[in-house]
Protein backbone atom coordinates (compact mmCIF):
# COMPACT_ATOMS: atom_id res chain seq x y z
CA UNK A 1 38.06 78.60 101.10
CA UNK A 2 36.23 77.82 98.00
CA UNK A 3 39.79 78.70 95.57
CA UNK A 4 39.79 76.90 92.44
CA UNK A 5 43.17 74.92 91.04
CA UNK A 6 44.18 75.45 87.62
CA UNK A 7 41.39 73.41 86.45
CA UNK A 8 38.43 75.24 87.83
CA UNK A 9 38.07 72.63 90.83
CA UNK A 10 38.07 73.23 94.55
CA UNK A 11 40.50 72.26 96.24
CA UNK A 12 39.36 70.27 99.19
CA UNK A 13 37.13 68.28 96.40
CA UNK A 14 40.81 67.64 94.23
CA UNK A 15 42.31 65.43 97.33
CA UNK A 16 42.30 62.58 95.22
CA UNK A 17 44.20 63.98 92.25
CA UNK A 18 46.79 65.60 94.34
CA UNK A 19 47.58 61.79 95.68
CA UNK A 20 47.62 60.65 92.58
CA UNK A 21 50.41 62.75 91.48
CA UNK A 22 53.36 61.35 93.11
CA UNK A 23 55.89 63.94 91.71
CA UNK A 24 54.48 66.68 93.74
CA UNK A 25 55.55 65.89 97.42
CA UNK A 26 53.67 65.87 100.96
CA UNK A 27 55.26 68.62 103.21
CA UNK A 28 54.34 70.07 106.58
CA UNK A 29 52.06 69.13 108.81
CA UNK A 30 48.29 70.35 108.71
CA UNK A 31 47.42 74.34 110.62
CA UNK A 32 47.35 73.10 114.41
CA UNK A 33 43.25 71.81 114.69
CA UNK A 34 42.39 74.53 117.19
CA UNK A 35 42.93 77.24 114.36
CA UNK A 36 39.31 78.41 113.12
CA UNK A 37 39.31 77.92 109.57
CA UNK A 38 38.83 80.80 107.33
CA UNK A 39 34.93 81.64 106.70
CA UNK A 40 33.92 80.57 103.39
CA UNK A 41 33.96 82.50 100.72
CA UNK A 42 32.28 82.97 97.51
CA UNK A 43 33.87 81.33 95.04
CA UNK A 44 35.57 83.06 92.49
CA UNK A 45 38.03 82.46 89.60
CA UNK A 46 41.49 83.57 90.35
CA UNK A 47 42.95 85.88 88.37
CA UNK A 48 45.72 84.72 85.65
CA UNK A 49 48.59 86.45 87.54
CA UNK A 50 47.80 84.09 91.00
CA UNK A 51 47.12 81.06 88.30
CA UNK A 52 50.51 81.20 87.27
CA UNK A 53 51.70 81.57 90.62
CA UNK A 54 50.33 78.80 91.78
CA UNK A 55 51.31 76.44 88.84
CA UNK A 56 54.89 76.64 90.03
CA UNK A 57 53.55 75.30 93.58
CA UNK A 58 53.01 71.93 94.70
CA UNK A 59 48.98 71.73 95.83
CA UNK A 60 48.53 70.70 98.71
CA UNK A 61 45.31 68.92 100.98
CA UNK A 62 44.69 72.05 102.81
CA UNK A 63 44.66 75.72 101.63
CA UNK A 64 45.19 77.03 105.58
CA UNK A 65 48.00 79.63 104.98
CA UNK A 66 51.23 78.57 106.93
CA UNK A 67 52.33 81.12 109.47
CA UNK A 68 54.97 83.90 109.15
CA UNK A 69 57.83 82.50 111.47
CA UNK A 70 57.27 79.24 110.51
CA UNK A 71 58.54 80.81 107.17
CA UNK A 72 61.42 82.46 108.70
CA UNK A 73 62.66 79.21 110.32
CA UNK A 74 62.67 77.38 106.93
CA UNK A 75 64.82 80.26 105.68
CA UNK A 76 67.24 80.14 108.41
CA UNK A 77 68.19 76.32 108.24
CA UNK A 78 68.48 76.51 104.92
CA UNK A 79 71.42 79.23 105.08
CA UNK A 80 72.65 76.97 107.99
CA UNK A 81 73.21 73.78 105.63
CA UNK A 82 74.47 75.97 103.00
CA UNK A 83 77.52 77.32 105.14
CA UNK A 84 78.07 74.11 106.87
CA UNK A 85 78.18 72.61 103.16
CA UNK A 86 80.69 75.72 102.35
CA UNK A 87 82.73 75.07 105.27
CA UNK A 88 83.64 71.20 104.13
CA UNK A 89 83.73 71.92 100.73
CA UNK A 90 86.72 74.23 101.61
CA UNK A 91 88.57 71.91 104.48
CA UNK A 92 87.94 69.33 101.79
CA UNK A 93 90.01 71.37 99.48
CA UNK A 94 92.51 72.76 102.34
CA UNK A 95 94.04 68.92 102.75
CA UNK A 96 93.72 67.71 99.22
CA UNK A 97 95.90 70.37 98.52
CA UNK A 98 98.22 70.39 101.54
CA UNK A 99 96.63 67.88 103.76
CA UNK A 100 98.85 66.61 106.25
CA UNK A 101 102.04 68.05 105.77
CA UNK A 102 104.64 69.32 108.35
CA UNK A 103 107.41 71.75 108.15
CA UNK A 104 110.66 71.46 109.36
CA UNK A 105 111.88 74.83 110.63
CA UNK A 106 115.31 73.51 109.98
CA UNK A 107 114.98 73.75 107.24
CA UNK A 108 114.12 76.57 105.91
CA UNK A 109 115.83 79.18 109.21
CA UNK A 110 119.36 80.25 109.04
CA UNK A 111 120.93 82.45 111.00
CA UNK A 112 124.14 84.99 109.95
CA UNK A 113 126.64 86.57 112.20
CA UNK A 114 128.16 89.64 111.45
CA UNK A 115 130.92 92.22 113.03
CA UNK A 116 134.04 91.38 114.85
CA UNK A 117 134.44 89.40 117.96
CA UNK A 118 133.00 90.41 120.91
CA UNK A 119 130.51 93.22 118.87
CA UNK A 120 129.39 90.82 116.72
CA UNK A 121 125.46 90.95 115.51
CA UNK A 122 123.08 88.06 114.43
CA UNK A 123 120.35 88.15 111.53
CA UNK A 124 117.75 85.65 111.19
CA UNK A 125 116.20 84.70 107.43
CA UNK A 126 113.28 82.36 107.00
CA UNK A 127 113.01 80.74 103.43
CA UNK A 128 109.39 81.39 102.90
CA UNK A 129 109.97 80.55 99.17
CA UNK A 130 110.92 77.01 99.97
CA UNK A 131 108.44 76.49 102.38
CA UNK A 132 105.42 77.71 100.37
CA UNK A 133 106.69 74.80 97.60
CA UNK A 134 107.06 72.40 100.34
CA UNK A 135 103.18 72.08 100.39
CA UNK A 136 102.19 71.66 96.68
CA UNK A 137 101.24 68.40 95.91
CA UNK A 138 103.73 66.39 93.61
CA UNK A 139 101.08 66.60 90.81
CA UNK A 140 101.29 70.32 91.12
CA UNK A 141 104.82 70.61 91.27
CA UNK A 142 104.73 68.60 87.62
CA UNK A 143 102.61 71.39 86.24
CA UNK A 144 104.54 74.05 87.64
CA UNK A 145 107.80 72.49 86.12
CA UNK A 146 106.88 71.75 83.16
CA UNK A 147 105.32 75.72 82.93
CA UNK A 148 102.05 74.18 82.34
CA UNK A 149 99.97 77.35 82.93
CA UNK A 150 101.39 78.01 86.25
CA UNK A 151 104.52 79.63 85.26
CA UNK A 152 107.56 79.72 87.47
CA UNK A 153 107.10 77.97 90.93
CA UNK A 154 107.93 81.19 92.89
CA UNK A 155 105.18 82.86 90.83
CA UNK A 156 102.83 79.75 91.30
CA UNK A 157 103.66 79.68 95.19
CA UNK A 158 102.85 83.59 95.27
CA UNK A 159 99.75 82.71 93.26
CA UNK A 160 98.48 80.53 95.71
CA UNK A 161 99.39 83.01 98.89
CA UNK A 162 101.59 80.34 100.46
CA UNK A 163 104.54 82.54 100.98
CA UNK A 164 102.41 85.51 102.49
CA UNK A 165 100.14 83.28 104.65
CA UNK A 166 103.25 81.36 106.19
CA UNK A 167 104.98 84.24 106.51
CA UNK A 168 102.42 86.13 108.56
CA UNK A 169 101.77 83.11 110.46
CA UNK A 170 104.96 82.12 111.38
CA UNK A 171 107.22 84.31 113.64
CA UNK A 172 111.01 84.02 114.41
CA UNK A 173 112.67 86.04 117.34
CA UNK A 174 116.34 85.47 118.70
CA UNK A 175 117.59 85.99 122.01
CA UNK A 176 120.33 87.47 121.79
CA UNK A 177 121.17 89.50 118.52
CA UNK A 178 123.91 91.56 119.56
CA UNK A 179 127.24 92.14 121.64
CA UNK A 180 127.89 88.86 120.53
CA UNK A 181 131.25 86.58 120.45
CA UNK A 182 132.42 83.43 118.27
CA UNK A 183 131.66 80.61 120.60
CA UNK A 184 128.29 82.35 122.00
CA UNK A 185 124.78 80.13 121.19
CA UNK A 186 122.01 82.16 120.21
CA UNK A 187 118.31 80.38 120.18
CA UNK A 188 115.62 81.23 117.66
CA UNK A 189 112.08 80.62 119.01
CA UNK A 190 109.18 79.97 116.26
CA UNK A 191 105.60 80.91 117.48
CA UNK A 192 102.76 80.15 114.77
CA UNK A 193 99.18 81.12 114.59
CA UNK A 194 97.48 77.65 115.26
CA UNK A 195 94.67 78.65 113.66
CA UNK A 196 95.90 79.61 110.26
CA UNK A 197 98.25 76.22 110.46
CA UNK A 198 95.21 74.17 111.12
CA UNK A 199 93.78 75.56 108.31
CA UNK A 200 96.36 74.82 105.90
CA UNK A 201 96.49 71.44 107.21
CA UNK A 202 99.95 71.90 108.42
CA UNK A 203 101.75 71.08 111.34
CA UNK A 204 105.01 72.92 112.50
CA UNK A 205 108.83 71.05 114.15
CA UNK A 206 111.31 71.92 115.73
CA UNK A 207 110.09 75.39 117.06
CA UNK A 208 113.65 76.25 119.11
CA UNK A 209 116.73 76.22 117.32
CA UNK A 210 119.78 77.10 118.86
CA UNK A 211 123.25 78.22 116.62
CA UNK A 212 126.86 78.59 117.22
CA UNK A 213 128.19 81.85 116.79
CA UNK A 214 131.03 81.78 114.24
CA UNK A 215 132.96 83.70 112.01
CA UNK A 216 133.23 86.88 113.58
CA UNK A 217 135.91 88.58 112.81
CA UNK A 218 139.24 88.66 115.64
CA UNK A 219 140.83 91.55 116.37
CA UNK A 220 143.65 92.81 118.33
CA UNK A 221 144.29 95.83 120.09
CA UNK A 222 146.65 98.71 119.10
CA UNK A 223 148.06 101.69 120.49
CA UNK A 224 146.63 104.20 118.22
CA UNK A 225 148.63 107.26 119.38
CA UNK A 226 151.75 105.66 118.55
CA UNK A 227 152.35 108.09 115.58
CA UNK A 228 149.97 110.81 116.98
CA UNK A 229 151.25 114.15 117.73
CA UNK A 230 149.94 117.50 118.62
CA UNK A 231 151.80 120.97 117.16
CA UNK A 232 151.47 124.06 118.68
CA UNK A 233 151.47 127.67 117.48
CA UNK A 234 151.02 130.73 118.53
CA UNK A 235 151.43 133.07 121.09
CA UNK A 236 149.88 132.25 124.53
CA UNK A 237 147.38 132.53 125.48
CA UNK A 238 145.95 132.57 122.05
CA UNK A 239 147.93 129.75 120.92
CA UNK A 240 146.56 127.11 118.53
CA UNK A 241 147.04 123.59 118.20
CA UNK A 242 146.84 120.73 115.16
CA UNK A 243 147.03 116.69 115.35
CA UNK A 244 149.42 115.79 113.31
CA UNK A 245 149.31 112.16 112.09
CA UNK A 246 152.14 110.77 111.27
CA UNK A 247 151.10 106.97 111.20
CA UNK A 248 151.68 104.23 108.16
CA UNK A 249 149.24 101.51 109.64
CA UNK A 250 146.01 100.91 108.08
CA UNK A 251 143.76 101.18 110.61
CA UNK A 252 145.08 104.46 112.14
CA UNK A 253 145.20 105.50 108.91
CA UNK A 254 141.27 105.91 108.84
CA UNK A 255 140.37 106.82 112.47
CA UNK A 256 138.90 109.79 113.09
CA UNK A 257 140.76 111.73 115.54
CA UNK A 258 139.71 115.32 116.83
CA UNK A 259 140.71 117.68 119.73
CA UNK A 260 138.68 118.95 122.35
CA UNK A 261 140.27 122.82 122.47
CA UNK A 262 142.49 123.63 119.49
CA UNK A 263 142.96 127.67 119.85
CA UNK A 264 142.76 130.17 122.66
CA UNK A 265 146.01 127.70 124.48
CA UNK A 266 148.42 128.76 127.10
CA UNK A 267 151.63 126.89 127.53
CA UNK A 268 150.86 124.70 130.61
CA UNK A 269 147.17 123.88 129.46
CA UNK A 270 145.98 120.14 128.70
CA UNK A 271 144.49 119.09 125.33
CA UNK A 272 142.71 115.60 124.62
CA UNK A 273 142.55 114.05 121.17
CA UNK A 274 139.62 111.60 120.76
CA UNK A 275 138.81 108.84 118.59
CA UNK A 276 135.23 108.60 117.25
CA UNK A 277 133.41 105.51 117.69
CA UNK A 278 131.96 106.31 113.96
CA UNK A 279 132.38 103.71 111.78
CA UNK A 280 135.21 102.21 114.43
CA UNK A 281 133.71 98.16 114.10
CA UNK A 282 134.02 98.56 110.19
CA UNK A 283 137.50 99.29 110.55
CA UNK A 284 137.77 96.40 112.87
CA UNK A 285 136.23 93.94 110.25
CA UNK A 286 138.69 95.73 107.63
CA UNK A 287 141.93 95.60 109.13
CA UNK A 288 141.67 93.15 112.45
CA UNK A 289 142.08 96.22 114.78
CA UNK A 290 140.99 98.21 117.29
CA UNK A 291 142.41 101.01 119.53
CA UNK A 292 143.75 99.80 122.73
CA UNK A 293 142.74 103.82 124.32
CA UNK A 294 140.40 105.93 122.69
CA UNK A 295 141.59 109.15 123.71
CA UNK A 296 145.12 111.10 125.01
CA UNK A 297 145.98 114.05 126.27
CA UNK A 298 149.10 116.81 125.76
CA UNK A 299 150.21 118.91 127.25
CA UNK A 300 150.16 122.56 125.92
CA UNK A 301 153.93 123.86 125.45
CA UNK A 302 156.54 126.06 123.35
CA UNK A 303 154.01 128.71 122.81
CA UNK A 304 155.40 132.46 122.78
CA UNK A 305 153.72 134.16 125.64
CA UNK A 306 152.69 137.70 125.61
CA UNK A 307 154.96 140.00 128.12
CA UNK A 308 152.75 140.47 131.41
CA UNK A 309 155.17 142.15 133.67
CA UNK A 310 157.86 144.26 133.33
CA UNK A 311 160.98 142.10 134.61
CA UNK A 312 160.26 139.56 131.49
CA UNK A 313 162.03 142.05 129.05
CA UNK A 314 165.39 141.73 129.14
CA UNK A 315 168.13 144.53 128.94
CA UNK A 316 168.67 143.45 124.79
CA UNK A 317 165.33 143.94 124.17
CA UNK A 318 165.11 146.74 125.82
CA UNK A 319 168.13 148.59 124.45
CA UNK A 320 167.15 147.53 120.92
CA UNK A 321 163.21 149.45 121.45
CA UNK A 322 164.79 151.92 122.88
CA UNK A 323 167.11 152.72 120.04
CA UNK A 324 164.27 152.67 117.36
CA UNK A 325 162.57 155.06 120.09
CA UNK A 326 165.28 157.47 119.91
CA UNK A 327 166.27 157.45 116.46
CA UNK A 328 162.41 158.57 115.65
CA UNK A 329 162.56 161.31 117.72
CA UNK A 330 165.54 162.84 116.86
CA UNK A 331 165.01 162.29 113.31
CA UNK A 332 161.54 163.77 113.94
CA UNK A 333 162.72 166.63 115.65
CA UNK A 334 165.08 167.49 113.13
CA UNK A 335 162.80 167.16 110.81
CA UNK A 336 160.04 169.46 111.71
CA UNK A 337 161.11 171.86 114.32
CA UNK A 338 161.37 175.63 113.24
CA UNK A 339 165.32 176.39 111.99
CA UNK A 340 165.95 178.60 115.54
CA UNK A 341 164.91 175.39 117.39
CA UNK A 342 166.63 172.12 118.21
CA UNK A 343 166.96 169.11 120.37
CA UNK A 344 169.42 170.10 123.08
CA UNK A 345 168.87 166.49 125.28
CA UNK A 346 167.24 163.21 125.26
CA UNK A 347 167.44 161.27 128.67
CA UNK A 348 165.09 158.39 128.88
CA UNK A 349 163.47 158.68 132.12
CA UNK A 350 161.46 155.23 132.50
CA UNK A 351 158.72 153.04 131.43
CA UNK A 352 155.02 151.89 131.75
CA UNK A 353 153.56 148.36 130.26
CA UNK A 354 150.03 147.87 130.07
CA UNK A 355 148.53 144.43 130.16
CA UNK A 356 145.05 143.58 128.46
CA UNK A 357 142.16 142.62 131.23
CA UNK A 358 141.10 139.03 129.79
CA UNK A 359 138.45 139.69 127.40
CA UNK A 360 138.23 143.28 126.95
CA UNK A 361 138.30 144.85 123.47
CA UNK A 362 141.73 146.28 123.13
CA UNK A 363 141.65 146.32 119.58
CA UNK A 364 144.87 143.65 119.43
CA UNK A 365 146.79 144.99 121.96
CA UNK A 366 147.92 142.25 124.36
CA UNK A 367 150.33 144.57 125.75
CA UNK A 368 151.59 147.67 125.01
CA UNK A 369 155.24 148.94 126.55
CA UNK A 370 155.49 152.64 126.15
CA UNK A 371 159.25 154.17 126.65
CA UNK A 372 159.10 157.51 128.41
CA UNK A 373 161.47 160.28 127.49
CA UNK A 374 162.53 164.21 129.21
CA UNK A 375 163.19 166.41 125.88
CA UNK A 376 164.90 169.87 125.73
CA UNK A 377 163.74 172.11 123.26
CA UNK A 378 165.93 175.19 122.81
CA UNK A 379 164.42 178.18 120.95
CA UNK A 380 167.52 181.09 119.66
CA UNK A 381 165.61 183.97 118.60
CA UNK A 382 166.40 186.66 120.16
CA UNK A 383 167.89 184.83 123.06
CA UNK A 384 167.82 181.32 124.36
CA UNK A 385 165.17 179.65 125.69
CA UNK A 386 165.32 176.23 126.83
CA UNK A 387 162.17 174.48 127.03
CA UNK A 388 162.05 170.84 128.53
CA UNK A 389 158.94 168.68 127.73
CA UNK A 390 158.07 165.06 128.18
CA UNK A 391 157.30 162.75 125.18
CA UNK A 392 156.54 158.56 124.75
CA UNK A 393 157.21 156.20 121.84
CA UNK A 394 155.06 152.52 122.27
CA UNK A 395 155.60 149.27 120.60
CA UNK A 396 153.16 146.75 121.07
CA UNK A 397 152.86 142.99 121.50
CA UNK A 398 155.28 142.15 123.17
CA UNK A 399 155.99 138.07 123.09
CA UNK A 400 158.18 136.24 125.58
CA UNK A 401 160.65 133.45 123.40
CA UNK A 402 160.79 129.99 125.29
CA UNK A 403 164.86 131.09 125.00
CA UNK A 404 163.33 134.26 127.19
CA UNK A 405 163.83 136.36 124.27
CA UNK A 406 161.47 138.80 123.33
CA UNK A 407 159.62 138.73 119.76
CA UNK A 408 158.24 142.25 119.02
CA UNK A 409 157.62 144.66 115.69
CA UNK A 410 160.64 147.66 116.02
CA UNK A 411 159.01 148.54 113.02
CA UNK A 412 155.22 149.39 114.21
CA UNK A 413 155.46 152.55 116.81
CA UNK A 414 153.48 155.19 118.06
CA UNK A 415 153.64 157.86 120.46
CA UNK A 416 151.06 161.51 121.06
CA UNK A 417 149.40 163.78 119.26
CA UNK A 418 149.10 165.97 122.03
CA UNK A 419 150.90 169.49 121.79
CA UNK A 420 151.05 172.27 124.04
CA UNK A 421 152.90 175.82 123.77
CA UNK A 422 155.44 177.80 124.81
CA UNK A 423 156.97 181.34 124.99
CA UNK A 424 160.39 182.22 123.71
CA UNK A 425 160.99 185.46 124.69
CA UNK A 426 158.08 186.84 123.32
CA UNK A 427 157.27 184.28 120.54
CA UNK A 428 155.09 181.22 120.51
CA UNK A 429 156.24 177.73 119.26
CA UNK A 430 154.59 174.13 119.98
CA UNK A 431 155.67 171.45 120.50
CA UNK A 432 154.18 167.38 120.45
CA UNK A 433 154.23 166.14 123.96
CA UNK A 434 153.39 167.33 127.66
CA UNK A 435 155.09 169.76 129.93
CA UNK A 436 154.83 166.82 133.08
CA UNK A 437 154.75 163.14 133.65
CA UNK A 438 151.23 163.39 134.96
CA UNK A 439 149.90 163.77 131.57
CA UNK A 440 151.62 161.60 130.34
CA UNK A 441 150.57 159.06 133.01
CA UNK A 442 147.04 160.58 132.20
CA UNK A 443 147.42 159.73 128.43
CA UNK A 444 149.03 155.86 128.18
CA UNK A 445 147.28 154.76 131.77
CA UNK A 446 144.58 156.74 132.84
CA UNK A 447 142.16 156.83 130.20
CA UNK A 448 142.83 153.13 129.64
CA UNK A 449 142.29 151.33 133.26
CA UNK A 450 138.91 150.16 132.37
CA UNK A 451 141.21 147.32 130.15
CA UNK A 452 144.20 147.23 130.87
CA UNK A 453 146.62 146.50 133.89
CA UNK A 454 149.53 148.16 134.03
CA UNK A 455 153.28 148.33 135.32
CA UNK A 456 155.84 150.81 135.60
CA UNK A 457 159.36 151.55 136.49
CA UNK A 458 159.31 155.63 137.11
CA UNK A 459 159.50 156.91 140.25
């Protein structure tokens, strides 16, 4: 190529001048010989842009351009030497800040036991705080001290990243951490990341610790039904039932005791009370105790019982219905018959008691006993007329006394609405009630056998 340098001069005729400048250096070897050289050209003066250009290049003896990947390999070292530099530079730095320092896990790992004995739990806690400090040089401690622009050391030590770096390289696991007793060992095993270690320069001891469990609490056992009683009301088999506590000591004081059934009871049935197992090892650590049985059972008793057959009410009680019965009617009769008519007899004739099918609506009637009576209506107009009817007064409810008594409401009675009529010699009167048994049968059995059993005593 006939180029010109700076000067106006070719440059294969400028050889000498480029040795004699010593500050610009030889590189690379000539374009291999069995590359044609470029055809000549005419030679021209470059224009000021590619003077300039060149100016900030050292000249060399040949002009041959130098081939494209022989570029790209000059690039590629160079970014090479630059990391490798980068990479010493910064384990340089690594030990002269912590180089060569070890931890002593015994340092800085405690373990805690918790609970009572036998339930006690274990907690591990690593002082990453301490640790982090532990690899600041002494000059840096100084600073940190003194609050020379570092502030506190915790602050300092989070500065640097110590605490988080250690603390993500550095794992502590226990074997055992639970169900334990005073006595027990427990072992904590350290695993580290070696390669976050080696960078810091540091190097890790002891990595299994083993502890003594201690100072769990003891506890004894207690019977904690001592003072535990169950009450029940009612009538069966509806009864009810209620835990009474009637305990001074502490720790029965806040257990938690419940029953498994506490209404619909019949004497003879079996309740359980329970403790919970909430909050049962707290009370343990509060008071030294713990139940010797968590649960009991009773037995269901002294609950009235509804009457269910006849034979159960006894000749008192039956007297004293049967005198409420009678007083209603005859006041009743006297009350509201017609001034010709009056109540000539009253012979009770029998009874029927109807028992409640389990679970059928019967509107509160467990049982219902109805007393049967034969009336005699006589009618003097015109002549007698006797006219004898049937009629029924109920009480309901009947409840059988653990004495074998019988608890039951004289006060709440009923009895018909059904009437029919009769003649008296020529005139018509009516009367509540029915002119057989059959209807009556029809009225207080019948129409209720879909829910209730029943019992009776006419023939």
């Amino acid at each position: 190529m006939n180029e010109e340098n700076k000067n106006g001069m070719p440059i294969e005729n400028a050889q000498d001048q480029v040795q004699n400048q010593s500050q610009q250096p030889k590189e690379f070897a000539l374009p291999p010989s069995n590359q044609e050289p470029p055809p000549q050209q005419q030679q021209t003066t470059a224009a000021p842009e590619q003077n300039a250009q060149r100016e900030a290049q050292p000249q060399y003896a040949q002009s041959m351009p130098y081939p494209p990947e022989q570029k790209a390999k000059k690039d590629h070292k160079l970014l090479i030497i630059i990391g490798a530099v980068c990479v010493v530079i910064a384990a340089f730095l690594t030990m002269m800040l912590f180089g060569g320092k070890s931890i002593d896990m015994q340092d800085y790992v405690t373990v805690s036991f918790n609970g009572v004995d036998g339930k006690g739990t274990a907690y591990v806690d690593v002082d990453y705080d301490s640790m982090g400090t532990k690899l600041l040089t002494s000059a840096q401690k100084r600073k940190l001290e003194t609050g020379n622009g570092w502030g506190s050391i915790n602050t300092a030590v989070g500065a640097l990243g110590q605490q988080w770096v250690l603390a993500e390289a550095l794992d502590c696991e226990l074997d055992q951490s639970s169900e334990l007793s005073n006595g027990d060992k427990v072992t904590v095993t350290v695993t580290a990341d070696k390669d976050v270690l080696k960078q810091l320069g540091v190097k890790v001891k002891h990595k299994k610790l083993t502890f003594k469990v201690e100072g769990l609490v003891e506890v004894s056992n207690i019977d904690a039904f001592a003072d535990i009683s169950v009450q029940f009301s009612g009538i069966s088999p509806q009864g009810e039932a209620e835990i009474i506590n009637n305990s001074s000591d502490d720790a029965c004081m806040q257990f938690d005791y419940s029953l498994d059934q506490n209404s619909g009871l019949s004497n003879g049935d079996t309740v359980t009370v329970t403790i919970s197992d909430y909050d049962l090892e707290g009370i343990a650590e509060r008071t030294g105790k713990t139940p010797e049985e968590m649960s009991k059972s009773f037995t269901v008793e002294g609950l009235q019982e509804y009457v269910t057959k006849l034979d159960q009410i006894n000749d008192t009680a039956r007297k004293s219905m049967q005198k409420e019965a009678e007083d209603y009617i005859r006041a009743y009769s006297a009350r509201y018959y017609s001034s010709e008519c009056s109540l000539t007899s009253l012979e009770y004739v029998g009874s029927y008691l109807r028992v409640a099918k389990p679970g059928a609506n019967t509107n509160g009637d467990a049982n219902r006993y109805a007393l049967v009576y034969k009336l005699n209506c006589r009618v003097d107009r015109d002549g007698i007329t006797d006219h004898p009817y049937y009629y029924y007064v109920t009480f309901a409810n009947l409840a059988l006394q653990s004495d074998g008594s019988i608890d039951v409401d004289l006060t709440d009675m009923r009895t018909t609405s059904e009437s029919h009529y009769f003649d008296a010699n020529g005139h018509n009167y009516y009367v509540y009630g029915f002119e057989n048994l059959q209807g009556v049968f029809d009225e207080i059995i019948t129409q209720m056998l879909d829910i209730f059993t029943y019992e009776t005593d006419i023939q």
